[in-house]
PDB file of N, CA and C in Angstrom:
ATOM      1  N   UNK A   1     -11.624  -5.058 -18.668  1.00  0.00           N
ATOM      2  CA  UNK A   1     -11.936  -6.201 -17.835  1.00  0.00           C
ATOM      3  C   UNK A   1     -11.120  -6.173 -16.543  1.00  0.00           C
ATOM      4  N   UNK A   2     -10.056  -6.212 -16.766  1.00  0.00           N
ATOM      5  CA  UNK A   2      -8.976  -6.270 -15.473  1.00  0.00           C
ATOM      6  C   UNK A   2      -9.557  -5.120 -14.375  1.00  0.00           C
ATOM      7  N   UNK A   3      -9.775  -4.132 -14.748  1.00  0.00           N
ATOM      8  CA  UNK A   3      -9.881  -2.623 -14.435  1.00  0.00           C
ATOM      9  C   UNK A   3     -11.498  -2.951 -13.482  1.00  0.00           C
ATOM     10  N   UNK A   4     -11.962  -3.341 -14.282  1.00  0.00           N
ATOM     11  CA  UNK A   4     -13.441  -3.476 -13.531  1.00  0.00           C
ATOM     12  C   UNK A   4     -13.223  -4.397 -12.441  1.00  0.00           C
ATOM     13  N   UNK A   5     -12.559  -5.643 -12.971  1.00  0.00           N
ATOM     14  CA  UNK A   5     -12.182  -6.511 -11.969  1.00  0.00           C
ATOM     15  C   UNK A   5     -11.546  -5.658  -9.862  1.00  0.00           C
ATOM     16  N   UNK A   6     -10.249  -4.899 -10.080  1.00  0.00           N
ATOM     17  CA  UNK A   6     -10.125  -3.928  -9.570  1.00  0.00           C
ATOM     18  C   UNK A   6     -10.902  -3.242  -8.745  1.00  0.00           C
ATOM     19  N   UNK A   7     -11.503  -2.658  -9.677  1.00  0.00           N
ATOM     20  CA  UNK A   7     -12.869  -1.474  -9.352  1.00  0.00           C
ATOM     21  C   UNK A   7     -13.866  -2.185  -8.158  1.00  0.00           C
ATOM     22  N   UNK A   8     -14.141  -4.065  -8.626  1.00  0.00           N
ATOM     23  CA  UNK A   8     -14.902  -4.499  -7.969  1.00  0.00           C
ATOM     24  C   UNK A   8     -14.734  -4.911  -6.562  1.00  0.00           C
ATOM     25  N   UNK A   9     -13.621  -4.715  -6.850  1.00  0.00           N
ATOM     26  CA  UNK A   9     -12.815  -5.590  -5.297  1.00  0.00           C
ATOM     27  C   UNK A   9     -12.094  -7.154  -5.593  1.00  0.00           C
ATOM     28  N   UNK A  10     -12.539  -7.346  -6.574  1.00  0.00           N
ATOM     29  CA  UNK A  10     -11.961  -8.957  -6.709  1.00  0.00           C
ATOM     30  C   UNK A  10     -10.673  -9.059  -6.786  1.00  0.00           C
ATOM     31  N   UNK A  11      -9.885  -8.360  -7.502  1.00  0.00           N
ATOM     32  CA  UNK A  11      -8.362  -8.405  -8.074  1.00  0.00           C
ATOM     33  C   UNK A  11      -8.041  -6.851  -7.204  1.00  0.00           C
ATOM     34  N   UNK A  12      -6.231  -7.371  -7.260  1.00  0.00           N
ATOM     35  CA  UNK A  12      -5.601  -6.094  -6.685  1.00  0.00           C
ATOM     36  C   UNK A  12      -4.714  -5.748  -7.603  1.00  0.00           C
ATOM     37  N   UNK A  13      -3.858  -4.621  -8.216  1.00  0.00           N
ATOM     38  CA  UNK A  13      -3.053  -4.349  -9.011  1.00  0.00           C
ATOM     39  C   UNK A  13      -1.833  -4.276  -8.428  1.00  0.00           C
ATOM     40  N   UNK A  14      -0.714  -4.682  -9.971  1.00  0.00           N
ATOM     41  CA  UNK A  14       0.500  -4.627  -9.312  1.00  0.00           C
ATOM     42  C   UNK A  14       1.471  -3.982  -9.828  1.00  0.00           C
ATOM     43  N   UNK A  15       2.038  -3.093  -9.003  1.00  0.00           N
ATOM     44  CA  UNK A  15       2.940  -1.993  -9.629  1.00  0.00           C
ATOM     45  C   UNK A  15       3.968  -2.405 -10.306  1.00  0.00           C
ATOM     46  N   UNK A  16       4.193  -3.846 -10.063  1.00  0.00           N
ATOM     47  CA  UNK A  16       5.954  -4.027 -11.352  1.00  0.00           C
ATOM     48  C   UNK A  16       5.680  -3.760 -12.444  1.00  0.00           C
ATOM     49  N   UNK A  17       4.375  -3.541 -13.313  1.00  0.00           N
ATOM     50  CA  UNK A  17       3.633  -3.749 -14.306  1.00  0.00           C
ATOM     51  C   UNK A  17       3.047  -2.595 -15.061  1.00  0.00           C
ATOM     52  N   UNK A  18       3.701  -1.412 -13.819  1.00  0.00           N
ATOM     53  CA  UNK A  18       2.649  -0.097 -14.489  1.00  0.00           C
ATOM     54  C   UNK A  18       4.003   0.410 -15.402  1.00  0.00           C
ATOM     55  N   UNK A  19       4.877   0.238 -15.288  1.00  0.00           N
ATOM     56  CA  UNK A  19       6.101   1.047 -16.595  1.00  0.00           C
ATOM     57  C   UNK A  19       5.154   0.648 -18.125  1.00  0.00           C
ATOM     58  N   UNK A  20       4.411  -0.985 -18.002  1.00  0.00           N
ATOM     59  CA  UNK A  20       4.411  -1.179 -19.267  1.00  0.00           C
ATOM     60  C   UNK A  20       2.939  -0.080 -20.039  1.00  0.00           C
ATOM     61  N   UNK A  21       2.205   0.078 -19.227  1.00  0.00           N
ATOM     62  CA  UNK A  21       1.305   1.309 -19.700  1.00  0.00           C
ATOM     63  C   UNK A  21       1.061   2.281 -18.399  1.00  0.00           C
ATOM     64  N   UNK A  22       1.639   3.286 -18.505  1.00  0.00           N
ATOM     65  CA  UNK A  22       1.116   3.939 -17.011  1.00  0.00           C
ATOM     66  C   UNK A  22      -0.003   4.784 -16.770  1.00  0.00           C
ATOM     67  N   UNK A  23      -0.502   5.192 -18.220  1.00  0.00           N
ATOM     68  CA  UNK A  23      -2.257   5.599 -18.082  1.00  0.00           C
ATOM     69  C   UNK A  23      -3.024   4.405 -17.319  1.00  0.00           C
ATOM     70  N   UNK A  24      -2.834   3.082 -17.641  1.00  0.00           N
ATOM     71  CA  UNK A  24      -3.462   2.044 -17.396  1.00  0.00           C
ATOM     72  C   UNK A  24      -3.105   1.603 -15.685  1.00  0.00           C
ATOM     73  N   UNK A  25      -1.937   1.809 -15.353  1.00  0.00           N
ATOM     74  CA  UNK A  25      -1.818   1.517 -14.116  1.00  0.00           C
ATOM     75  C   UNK A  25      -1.939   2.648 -13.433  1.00  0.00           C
ATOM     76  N   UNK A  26      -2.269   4.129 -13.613  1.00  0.00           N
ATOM     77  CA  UNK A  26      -2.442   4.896 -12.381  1.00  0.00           C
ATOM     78  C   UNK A  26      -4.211   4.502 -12.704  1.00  0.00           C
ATOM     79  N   UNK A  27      -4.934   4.352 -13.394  1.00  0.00           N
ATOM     80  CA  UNK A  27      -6.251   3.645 -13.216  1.00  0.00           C
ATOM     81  C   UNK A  27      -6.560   2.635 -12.375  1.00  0.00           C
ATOM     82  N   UNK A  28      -5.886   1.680 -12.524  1.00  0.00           N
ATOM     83  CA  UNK A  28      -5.806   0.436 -11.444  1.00  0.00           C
ATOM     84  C   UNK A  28      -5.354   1.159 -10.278  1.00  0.00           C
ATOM     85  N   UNK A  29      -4.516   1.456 -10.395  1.00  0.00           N
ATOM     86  CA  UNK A  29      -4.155   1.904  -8.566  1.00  0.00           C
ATOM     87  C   UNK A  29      -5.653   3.036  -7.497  1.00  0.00           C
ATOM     88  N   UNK A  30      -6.018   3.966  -8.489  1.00  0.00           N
ATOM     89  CA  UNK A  30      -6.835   4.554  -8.412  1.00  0.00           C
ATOM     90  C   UNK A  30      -8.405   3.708  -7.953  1.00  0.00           C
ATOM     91  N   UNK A  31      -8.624   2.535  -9.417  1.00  0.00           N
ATOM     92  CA  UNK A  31      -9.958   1.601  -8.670  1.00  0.00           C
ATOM     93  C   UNK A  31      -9.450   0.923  -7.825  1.00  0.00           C
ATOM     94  N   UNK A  32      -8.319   0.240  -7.543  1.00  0.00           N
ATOM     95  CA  UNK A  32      -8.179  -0.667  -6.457  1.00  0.00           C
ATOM     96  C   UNK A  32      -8.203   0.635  -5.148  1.00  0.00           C
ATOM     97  N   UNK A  33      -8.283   1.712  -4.990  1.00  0.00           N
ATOM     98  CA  UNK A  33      -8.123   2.710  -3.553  1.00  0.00           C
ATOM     99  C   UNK A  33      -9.960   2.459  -3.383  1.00  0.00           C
ATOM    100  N   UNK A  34     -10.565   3.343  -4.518  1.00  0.00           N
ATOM    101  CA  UNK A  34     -11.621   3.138  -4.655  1.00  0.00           C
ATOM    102  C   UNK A  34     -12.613   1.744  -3.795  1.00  0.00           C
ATOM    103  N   UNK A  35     -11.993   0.678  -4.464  1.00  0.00           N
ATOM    104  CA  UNK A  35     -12.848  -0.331  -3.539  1.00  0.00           C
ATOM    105  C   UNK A  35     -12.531  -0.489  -2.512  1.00  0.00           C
ATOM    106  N   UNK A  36     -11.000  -0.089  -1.848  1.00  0.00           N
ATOM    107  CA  UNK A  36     -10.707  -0.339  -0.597  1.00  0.00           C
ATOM    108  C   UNK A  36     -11.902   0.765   0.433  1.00  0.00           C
ATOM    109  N   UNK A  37     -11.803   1.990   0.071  1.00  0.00           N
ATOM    110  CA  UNK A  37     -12.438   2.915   1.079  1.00  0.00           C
ATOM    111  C   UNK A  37     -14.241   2.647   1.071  1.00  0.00           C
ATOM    112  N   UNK A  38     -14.582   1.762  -0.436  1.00  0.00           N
ATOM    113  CA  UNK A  38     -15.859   1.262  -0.655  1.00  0.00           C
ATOM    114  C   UNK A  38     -15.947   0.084   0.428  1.00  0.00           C
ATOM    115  N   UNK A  39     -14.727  -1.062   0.990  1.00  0.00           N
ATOM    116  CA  UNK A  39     -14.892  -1.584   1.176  1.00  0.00           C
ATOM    117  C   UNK A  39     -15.959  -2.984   0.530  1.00  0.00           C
ATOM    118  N   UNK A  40     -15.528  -3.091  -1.100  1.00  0.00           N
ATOM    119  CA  UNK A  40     -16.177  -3.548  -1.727  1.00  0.00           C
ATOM    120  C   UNK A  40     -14.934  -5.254  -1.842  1.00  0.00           C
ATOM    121  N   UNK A  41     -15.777  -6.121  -2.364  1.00  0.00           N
ATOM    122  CA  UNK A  41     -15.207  -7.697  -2.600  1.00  0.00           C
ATOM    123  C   UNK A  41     -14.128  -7.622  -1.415  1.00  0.00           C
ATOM    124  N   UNK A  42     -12.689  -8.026  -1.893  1.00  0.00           N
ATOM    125  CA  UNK A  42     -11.769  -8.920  -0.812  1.00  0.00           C
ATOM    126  C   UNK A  42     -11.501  -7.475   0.435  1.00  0.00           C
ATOM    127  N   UNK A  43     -11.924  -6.770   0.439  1.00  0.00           N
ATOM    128  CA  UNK A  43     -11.292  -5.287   0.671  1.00  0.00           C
ATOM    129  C   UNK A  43     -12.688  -5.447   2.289  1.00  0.00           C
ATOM    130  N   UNK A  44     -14.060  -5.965   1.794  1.00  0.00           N
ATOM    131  CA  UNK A  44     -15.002  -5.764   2.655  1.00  0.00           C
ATOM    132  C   UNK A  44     -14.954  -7.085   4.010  1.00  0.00           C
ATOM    133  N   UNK A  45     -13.994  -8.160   3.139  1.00  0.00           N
ATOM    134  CA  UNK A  45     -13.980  -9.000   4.226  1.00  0.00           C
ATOM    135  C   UNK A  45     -13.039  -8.739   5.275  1.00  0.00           C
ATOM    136  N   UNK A  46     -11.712  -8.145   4.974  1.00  0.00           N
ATOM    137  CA  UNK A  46     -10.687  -7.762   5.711  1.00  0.00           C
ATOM    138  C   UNK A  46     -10.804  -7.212   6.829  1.00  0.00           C
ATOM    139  N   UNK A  47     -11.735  -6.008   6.037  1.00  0.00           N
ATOM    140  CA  UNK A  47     -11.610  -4.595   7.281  1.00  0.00           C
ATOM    141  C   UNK A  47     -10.912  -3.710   6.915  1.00  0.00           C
ATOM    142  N   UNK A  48     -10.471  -3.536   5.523  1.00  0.00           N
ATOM    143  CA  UNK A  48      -8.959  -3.051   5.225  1.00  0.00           C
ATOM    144  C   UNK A  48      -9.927  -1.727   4.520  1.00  0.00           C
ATOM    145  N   UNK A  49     -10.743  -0.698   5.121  1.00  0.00           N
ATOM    146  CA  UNK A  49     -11.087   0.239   4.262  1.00  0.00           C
ATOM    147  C   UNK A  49     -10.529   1.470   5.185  1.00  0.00           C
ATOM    148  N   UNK A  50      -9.826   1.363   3.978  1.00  0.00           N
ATOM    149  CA  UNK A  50      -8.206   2.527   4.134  1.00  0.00           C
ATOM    150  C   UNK A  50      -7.760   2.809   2.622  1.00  0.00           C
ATOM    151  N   UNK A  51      -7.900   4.120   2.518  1.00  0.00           N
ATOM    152  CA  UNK A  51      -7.267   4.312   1.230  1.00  0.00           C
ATOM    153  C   UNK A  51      -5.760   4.502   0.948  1.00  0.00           C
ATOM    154  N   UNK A  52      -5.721   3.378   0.304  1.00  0.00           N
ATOM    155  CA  UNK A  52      -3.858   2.816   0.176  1.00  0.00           C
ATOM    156  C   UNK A  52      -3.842   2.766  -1.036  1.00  0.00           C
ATOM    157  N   UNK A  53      -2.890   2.654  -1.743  1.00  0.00           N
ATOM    158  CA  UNK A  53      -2.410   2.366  -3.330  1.00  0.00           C
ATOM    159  C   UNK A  53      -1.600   0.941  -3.688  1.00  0.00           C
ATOM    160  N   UNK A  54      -1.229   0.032  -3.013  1.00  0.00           N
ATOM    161  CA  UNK A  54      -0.963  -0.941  -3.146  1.00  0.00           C
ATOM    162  C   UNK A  54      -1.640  -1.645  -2.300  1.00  0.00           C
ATOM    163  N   UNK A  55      -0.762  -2.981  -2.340  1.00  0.00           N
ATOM    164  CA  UNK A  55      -1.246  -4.196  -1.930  1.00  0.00           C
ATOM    165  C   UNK A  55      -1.870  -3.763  -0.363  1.00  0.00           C
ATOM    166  N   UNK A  56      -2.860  -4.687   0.192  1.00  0.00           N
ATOM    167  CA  UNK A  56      -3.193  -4.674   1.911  1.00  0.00           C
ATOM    168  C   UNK A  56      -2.332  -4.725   2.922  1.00  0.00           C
ATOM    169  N   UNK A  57      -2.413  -4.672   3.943  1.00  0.00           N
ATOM    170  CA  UNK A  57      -1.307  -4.549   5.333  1.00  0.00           C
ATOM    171  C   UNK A  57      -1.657  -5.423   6.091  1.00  0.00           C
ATOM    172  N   UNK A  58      -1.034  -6.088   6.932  1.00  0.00           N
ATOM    173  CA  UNK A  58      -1.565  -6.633   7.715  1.00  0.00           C
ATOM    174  C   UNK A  58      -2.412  -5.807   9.023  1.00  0.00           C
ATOM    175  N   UNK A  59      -2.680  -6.674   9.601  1.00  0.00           N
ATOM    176  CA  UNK A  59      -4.269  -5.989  10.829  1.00  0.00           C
ATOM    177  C   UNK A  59      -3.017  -4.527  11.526  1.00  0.00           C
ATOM    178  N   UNK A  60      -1.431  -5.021  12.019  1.00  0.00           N
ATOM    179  CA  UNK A  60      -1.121  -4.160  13.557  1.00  0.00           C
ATOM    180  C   UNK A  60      -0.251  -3.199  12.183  1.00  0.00           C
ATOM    181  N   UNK A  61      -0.170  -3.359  10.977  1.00  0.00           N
ATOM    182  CA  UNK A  61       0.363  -2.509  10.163  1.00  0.00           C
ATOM    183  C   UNK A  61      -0.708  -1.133   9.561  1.00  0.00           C
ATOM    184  N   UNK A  62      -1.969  -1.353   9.492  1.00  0.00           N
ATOM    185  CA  UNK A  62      -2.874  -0.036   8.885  1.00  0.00           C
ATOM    186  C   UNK A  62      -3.341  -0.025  10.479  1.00  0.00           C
ATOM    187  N   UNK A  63      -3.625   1.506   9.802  1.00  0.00           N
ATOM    188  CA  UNK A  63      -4.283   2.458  10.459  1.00  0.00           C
ATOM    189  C   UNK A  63      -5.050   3.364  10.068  1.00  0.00           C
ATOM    190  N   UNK A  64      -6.157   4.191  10.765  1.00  0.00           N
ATOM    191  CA  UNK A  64      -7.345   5.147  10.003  1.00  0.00           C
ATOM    192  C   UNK A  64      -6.275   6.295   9.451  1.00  0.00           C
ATOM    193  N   UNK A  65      -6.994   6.557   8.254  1.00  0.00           N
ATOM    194  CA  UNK A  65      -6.532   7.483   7.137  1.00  0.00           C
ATOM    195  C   UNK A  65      -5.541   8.634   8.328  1.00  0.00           C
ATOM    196  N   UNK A  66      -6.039   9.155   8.854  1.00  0.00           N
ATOM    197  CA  UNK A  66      -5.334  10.515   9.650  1.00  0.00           C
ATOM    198  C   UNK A  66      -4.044  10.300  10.576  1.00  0.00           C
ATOM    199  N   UNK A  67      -4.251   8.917  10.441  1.00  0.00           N
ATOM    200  CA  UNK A  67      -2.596   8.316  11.440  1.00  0.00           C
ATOM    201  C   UNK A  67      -1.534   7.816  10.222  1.00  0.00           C
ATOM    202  N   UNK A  68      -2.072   7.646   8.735  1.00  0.00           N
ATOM    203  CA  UNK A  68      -1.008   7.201   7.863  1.00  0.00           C
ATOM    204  C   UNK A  68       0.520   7.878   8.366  1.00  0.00           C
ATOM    205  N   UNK A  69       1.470   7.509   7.551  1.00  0.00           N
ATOM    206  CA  UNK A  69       2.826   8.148   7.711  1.00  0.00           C
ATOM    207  C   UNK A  69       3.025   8.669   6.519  1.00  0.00           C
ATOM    208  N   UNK A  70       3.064  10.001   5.698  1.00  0.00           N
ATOM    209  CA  UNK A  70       3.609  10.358   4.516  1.00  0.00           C
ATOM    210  C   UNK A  70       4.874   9.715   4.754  1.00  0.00           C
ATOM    211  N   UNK A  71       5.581   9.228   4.993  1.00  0.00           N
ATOM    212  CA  UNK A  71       6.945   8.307   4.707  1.00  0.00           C
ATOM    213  C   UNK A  71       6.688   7.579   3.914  1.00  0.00           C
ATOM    214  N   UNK A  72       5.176   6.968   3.701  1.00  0.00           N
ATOM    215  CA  UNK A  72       4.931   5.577   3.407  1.00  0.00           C
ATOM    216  C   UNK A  72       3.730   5.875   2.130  1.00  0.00           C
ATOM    217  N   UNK A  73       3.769   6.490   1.185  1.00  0.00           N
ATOM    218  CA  UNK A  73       2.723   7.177   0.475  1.00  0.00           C
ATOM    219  C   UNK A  73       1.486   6.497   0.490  1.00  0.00           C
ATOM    220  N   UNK A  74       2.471   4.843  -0.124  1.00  0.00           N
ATOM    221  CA  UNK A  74       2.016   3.978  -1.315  1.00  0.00           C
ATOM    222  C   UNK A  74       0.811   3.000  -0.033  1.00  0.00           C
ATOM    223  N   UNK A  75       1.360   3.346   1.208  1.00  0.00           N
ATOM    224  CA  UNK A  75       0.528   2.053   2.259  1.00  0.00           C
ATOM    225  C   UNK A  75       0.009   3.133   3.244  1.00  0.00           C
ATOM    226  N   UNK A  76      -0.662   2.740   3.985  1.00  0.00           N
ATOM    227  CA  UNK A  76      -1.276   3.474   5.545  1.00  0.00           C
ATOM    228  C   UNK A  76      -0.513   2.893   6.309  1.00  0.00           C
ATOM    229  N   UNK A  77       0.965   3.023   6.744  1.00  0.00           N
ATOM    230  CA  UNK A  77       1.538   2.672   7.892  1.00  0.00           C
ATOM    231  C   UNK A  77       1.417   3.495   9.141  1.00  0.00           C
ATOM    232  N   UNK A  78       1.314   3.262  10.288  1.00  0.00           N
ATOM    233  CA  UNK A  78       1.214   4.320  11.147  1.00  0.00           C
ATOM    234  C   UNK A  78       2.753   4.639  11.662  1.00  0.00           C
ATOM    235  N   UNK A  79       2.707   5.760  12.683  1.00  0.00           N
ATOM    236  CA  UNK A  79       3.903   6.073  12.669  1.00  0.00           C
ATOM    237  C   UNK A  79       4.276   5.702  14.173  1.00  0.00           C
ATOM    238  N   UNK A  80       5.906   5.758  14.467  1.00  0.00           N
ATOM    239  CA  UNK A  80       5.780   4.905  15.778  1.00  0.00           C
ATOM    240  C   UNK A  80       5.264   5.721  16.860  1.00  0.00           C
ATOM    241  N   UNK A  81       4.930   5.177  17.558  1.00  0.00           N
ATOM    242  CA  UNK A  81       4.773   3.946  17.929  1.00  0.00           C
ATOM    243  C   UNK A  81       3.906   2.928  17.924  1.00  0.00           C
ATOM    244  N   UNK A  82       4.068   1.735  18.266  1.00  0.00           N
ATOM    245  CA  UNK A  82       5.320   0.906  18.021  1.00  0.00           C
ATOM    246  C   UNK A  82       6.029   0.596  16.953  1.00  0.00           C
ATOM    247  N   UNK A  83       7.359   0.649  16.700  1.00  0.00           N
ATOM    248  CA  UNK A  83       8.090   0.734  15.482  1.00  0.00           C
ATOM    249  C   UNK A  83       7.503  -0.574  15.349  1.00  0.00           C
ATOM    250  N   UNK A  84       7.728  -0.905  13.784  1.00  0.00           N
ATOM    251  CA  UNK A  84       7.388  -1.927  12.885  1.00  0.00           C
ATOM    252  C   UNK A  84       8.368  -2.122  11.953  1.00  0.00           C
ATOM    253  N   UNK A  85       8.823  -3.615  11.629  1.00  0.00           N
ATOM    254  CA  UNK A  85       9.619  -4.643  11.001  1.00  0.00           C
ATOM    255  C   UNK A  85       8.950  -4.810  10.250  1.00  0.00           C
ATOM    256  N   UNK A  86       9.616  -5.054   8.630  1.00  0.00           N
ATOM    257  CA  UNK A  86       9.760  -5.828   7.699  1.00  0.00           C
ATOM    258  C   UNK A  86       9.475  -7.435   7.756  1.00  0.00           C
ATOM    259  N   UNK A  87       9.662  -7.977   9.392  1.00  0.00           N
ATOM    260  CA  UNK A  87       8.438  -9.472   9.207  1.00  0.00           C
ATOM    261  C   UNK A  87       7.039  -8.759   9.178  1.00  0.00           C
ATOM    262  N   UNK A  88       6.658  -8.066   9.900  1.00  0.00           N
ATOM    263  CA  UNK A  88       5.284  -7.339  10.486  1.00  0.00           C
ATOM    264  C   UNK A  88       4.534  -6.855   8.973  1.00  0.00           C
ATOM    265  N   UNK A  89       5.533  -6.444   7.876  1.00  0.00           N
ATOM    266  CA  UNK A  89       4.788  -5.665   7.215  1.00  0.00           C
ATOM    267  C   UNK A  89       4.374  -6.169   5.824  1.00  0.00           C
ATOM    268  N   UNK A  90       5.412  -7.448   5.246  1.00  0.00           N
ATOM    269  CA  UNK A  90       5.252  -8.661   4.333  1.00  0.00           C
ATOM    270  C   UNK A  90       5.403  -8.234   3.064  1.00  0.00           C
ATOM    271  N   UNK A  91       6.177  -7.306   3.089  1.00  0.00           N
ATOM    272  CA  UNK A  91       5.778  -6.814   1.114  1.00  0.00           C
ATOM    273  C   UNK A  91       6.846  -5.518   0.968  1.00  0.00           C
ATOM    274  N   UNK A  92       7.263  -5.385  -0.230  1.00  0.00           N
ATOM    275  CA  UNK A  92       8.244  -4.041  -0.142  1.00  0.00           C
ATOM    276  C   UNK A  92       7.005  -2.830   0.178  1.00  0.00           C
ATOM    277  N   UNK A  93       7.611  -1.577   0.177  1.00  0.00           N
ATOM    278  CA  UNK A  93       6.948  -0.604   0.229  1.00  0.00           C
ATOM    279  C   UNK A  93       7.939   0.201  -0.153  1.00  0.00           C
ATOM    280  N   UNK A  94       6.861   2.025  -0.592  1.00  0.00           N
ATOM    281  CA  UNK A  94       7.859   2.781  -1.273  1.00  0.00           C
ATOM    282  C   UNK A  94       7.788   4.128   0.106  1.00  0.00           C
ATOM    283  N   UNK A  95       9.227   4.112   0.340  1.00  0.00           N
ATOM    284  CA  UNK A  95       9.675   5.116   1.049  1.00  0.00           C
ATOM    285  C   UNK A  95      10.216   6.492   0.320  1.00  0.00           C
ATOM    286  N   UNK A  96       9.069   7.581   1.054  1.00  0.00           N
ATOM    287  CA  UNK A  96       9.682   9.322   0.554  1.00  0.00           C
ATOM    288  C   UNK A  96      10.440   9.414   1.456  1.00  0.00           C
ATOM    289  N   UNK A  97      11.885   9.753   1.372  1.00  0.00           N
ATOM    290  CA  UNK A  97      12.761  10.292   2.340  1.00  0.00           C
ATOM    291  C   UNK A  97      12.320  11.644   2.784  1.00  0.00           C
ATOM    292  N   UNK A  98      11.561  12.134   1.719  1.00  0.00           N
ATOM    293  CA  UNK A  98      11.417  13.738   2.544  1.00  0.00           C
ATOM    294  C   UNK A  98      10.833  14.258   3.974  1.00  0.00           C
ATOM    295  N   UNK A  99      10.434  12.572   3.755  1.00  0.00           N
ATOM    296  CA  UNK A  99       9.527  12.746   5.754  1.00  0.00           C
ATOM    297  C   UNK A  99      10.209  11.916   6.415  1.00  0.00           C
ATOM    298  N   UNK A 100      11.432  11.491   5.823  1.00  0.00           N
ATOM    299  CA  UNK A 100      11.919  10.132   6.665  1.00  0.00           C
ATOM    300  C   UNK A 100      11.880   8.715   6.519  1.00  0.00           C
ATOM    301  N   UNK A 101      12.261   8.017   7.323  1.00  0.00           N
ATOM    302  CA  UNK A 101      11.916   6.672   7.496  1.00  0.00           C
ATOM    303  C   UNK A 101      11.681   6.055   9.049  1.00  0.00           C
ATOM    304  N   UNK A 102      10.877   6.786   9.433  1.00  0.00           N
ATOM    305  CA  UNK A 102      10.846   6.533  10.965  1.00  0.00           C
ATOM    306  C   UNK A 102      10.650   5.228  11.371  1.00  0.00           C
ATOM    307  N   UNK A 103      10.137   3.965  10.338  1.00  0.00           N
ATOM    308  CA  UNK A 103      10.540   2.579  10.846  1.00  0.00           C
ATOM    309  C   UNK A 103      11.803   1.834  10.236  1.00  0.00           C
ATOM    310  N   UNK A 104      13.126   2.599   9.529  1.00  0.00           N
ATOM    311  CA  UNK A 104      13.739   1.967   9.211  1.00  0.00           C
ATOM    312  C   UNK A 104      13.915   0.896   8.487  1.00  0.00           C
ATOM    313  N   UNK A 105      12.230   1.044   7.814  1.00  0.00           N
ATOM    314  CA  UNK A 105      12.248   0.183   6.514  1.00  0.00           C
ATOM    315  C   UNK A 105      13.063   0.076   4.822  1.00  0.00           C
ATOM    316  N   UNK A 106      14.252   1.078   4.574  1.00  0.00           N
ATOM    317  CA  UNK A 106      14.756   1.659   3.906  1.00  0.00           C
ATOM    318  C   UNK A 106      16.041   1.006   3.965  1.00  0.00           C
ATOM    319  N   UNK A 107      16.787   0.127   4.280  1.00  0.00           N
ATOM    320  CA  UNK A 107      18.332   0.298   5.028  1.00  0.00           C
ATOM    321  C   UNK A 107      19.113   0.780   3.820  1.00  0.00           C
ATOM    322  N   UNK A 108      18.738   0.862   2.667  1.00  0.00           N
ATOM    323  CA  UNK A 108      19.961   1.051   1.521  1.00  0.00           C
ATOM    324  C   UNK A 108      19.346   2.240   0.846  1.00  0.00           C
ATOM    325  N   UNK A 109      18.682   2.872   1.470  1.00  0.00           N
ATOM    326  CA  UNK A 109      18.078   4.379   1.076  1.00  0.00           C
ATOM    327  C   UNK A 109      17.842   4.576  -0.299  1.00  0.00           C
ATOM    328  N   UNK A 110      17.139   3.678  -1.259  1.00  0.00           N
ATOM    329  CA  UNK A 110      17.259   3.544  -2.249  1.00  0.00           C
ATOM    330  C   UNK A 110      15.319   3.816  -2.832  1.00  0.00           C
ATOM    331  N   UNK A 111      14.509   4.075  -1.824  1.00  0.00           N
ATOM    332  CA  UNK A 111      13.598   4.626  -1.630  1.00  0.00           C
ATOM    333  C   UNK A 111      12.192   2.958  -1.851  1.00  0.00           C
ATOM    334  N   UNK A 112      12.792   2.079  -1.306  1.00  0.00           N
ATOM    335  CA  UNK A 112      11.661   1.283  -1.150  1.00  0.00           C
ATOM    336  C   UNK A 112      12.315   0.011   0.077  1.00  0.00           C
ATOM    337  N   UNK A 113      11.485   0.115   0.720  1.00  0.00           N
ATOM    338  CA  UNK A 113      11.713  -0.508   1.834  1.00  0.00           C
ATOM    339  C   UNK A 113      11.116  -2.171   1.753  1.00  0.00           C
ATOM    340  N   UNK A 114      11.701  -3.144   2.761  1.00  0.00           N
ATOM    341  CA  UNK A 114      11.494  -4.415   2.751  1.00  0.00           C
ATOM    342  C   UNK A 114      11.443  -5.451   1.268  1.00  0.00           C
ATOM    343  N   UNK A 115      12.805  -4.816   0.650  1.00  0.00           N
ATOM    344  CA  UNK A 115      12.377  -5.439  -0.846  1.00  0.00           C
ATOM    345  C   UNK A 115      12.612  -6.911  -0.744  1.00  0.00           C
ATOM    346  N   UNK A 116      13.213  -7.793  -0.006  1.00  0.00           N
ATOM    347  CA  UNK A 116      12.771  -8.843   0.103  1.00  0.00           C
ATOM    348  C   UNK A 116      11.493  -9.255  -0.078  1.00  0.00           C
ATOM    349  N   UNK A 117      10.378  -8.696   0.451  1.00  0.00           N
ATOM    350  CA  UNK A 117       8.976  -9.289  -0.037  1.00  0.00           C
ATOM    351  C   UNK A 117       8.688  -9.175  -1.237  1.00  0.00           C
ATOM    352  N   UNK A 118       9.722  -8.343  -2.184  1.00  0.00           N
ATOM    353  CA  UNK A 118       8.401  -7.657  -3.138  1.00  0.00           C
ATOM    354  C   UNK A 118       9.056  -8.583  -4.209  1.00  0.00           C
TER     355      UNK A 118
END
């Protein structure tokens, strides 16, 4: 049920939740990408068809698939310019150091950025 929910666009999944089954949450993460690039339910009203793995971005935070930042696996952040803040971006995110952190969303290098939101 949840999963279809997902799949449909209605519901979004949430990663604090995938330790407790993680077959079950790389599924969810997987249908929730799915409806985003379908642009299916909350995903078609946005505009947000971008294949991301978490939650949505705001409008000046995504960008088309080929400008993402591998810094930023889990979101489509673009890269600077213009650098982008943690007000701008509303939610933690997970930072790979192996490409960096070119918006300095990281300060305690602990590999997830803006954890205040999350």
């Amino acid at each position: 049920m949840n999963e279809q929910l997902v799949r449909d666009g209605a519901a979004e999944w949430y990663e604090e939740f995938a330790g407790e089954d993680t077959d079950l949450a790389q599924r969810l993460r997987s249908s929730e990408r799915d409806a985003r690039v379908a642009g299916r339910g909350v995903w078609s009203a946005c505009g947000l068809r971008v294949p991301v793995d978490t939650r949505p971005s705001t409008q000046p935070v995504m960008a088309s698939r080929s400008s993402c930042n591998p810094a930023y696996p889990d979101d489509c952040i673009a890269p600077p310019a213009p650098d982008l803040d943690c007000p701008q971006i509303q939610r933690k995110v997970r930072v790979d150091h192996s490409y960096g952190d070119p918006h300095r969303l990281d300060a305690n290098k602990d590999g997830w950025g803006c954890e205040s939101y999350g």
